[in-house]
C-alpha atoms as a PDB file:
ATOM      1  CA  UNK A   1       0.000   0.000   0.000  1.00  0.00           C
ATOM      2  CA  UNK A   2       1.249   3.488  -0.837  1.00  0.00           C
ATOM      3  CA  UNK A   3       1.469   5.849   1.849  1.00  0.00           C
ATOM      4  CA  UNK A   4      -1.328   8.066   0.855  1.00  0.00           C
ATOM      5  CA  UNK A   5      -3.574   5.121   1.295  1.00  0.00           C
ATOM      6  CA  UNK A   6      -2.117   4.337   4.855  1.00  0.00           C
ATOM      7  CA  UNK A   7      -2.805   7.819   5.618  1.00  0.00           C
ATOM      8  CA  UNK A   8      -6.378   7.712   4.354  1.00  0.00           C
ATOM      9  CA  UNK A   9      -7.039   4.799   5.720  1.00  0.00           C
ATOM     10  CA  UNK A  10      -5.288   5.912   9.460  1.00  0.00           C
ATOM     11  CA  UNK A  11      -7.702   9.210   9.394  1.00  0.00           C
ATOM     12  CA  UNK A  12     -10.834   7.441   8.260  1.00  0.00           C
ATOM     13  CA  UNK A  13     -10.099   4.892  11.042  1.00  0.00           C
ATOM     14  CA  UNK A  14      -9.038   7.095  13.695  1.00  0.00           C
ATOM     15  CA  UNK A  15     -12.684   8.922  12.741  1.00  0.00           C
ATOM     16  CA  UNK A  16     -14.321   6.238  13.136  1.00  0.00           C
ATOM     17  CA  UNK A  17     -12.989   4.859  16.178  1.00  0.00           C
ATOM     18  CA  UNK A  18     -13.595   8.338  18.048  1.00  0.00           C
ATOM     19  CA  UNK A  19     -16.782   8.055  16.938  1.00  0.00           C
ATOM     20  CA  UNK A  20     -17.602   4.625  18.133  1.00  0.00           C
ATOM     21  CA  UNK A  21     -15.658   5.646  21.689  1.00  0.00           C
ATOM     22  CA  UNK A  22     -17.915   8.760  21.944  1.00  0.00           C
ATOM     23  CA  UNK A  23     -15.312  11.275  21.850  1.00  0.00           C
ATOM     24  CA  UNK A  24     -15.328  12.642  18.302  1.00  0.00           C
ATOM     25  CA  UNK A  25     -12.830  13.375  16.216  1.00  0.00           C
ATOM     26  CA  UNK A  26      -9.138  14.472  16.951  1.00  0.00           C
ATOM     27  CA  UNK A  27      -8.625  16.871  14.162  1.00  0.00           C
ATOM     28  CA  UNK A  28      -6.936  15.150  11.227  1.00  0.00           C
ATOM     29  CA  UNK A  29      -3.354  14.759  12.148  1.00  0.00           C
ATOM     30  CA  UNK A  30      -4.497  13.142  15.339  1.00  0.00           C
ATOM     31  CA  UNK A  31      -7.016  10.576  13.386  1.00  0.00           C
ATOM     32  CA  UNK A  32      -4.241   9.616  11.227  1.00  0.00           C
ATOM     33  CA  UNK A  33      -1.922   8.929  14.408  1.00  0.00           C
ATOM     34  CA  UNK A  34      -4.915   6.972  15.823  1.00  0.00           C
ATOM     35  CA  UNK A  35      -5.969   5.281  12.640  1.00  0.00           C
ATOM     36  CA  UNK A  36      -2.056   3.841  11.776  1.00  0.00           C
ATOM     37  CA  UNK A  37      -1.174   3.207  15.348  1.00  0.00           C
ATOM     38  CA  UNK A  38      -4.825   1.624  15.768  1.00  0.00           C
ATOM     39  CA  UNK A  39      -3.852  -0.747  12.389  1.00  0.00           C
ATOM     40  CA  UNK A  40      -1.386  -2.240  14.174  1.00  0.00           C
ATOM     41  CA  UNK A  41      -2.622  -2.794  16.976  1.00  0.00           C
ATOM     42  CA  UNK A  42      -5.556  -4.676  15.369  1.00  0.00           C
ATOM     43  CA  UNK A  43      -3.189  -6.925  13.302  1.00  0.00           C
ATOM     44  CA  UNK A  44      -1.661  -7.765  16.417  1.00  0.00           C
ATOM     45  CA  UNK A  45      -4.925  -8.317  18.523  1.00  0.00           C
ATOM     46  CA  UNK A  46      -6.389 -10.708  14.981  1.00  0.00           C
ATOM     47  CA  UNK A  47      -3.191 -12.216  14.695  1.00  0.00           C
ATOM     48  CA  UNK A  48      -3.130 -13.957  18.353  1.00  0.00           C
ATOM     49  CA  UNK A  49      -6.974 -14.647  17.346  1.00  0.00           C
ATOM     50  CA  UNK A  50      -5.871 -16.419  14.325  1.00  0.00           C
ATOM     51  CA  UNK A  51      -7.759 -14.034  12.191  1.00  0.00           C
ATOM     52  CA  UNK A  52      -5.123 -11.857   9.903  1.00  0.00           C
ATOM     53  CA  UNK A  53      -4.896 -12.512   6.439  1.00  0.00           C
ATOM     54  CA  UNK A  54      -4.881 -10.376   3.117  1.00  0.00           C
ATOM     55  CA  UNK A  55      -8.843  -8.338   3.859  1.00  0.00           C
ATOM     56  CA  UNK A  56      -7.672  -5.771   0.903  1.00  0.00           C
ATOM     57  CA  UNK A  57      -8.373  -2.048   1.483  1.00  0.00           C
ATOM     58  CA  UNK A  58     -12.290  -3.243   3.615  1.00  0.00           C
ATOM     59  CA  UNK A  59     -10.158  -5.318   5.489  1.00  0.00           C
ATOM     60  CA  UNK A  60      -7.534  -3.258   6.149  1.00  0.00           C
ATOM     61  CA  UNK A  61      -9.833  -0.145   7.376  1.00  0.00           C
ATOM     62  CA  UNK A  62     -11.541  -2.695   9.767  1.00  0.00           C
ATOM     63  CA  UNK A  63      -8.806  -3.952  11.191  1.00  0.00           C
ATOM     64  CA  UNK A  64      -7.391  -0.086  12.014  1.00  0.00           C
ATOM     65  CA  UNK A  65     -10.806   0.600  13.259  1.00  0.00           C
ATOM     66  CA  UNK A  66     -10.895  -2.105  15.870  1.00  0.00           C
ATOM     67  CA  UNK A  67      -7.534  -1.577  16.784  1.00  0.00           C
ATOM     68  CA  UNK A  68      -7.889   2.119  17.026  1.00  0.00           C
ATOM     69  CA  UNK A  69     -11.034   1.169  18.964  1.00  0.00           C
ATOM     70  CA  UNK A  70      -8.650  -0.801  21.429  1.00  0.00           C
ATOM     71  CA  UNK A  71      -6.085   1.780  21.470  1.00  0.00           C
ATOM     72  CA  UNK A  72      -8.856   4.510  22.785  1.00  0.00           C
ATOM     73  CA  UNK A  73     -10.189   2.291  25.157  1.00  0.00           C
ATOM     74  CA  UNK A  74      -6.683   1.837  26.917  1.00  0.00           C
ATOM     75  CA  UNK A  75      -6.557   5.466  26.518  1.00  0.00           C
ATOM     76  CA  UNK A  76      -9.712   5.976  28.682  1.00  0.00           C
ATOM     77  CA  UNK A  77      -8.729   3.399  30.898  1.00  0.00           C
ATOM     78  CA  UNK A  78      -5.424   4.989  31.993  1.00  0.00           C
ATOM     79  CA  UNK A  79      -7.154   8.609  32.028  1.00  0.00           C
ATOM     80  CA  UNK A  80      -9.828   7.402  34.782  1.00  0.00           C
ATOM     81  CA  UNK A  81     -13.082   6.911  32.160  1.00  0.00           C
ATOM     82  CA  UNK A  82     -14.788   3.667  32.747  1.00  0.00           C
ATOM     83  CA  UNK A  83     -13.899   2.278  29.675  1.00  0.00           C
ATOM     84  CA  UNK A  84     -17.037   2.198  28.501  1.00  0.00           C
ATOM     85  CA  UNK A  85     -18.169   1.905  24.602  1.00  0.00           C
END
């Protein structure tokens, strides 16, 4: 994947995710940070599941999104939130 797409992908994602997690966006430099460090995260997380494979660019955005998902949720959890969805 060319970087443009990583970076697409990362904002979308990190969008997304601070969507999902109730706290909005973070401006697009921070949804991109989200979004690519969320993407690996999530290959991680599927890998130990015995889930990663080749998803193209659906599969790719889904997998950011739930890591990004899991990244904001540690995020909360360290800040003092609940951790709630």
């Amino acid at each position: 994947m060319g970087i443009i797409l990583w970076l697409i992908i990362g904002g979308v994602a990190g969008w997304i995710a601070g969507n999902i997690m109730r706290g909005g966006g973070f401006g697009v430099i921070g949804n991109i940070i989200v979004g690519i460090v969320g993407a690996v995260i999530g290959g991680a997380a599927l890998g130990l599941l015995g889930l990663s494979g080749n998803g193209g660019l659906i599969g790719s955005l889904v997998t950011a999104v739930i890591g990004a998902v899991i990244l904001l949720w540690i995020v909360s959890l360290v800040r003092g939130g609940k951790g709630k969805i």
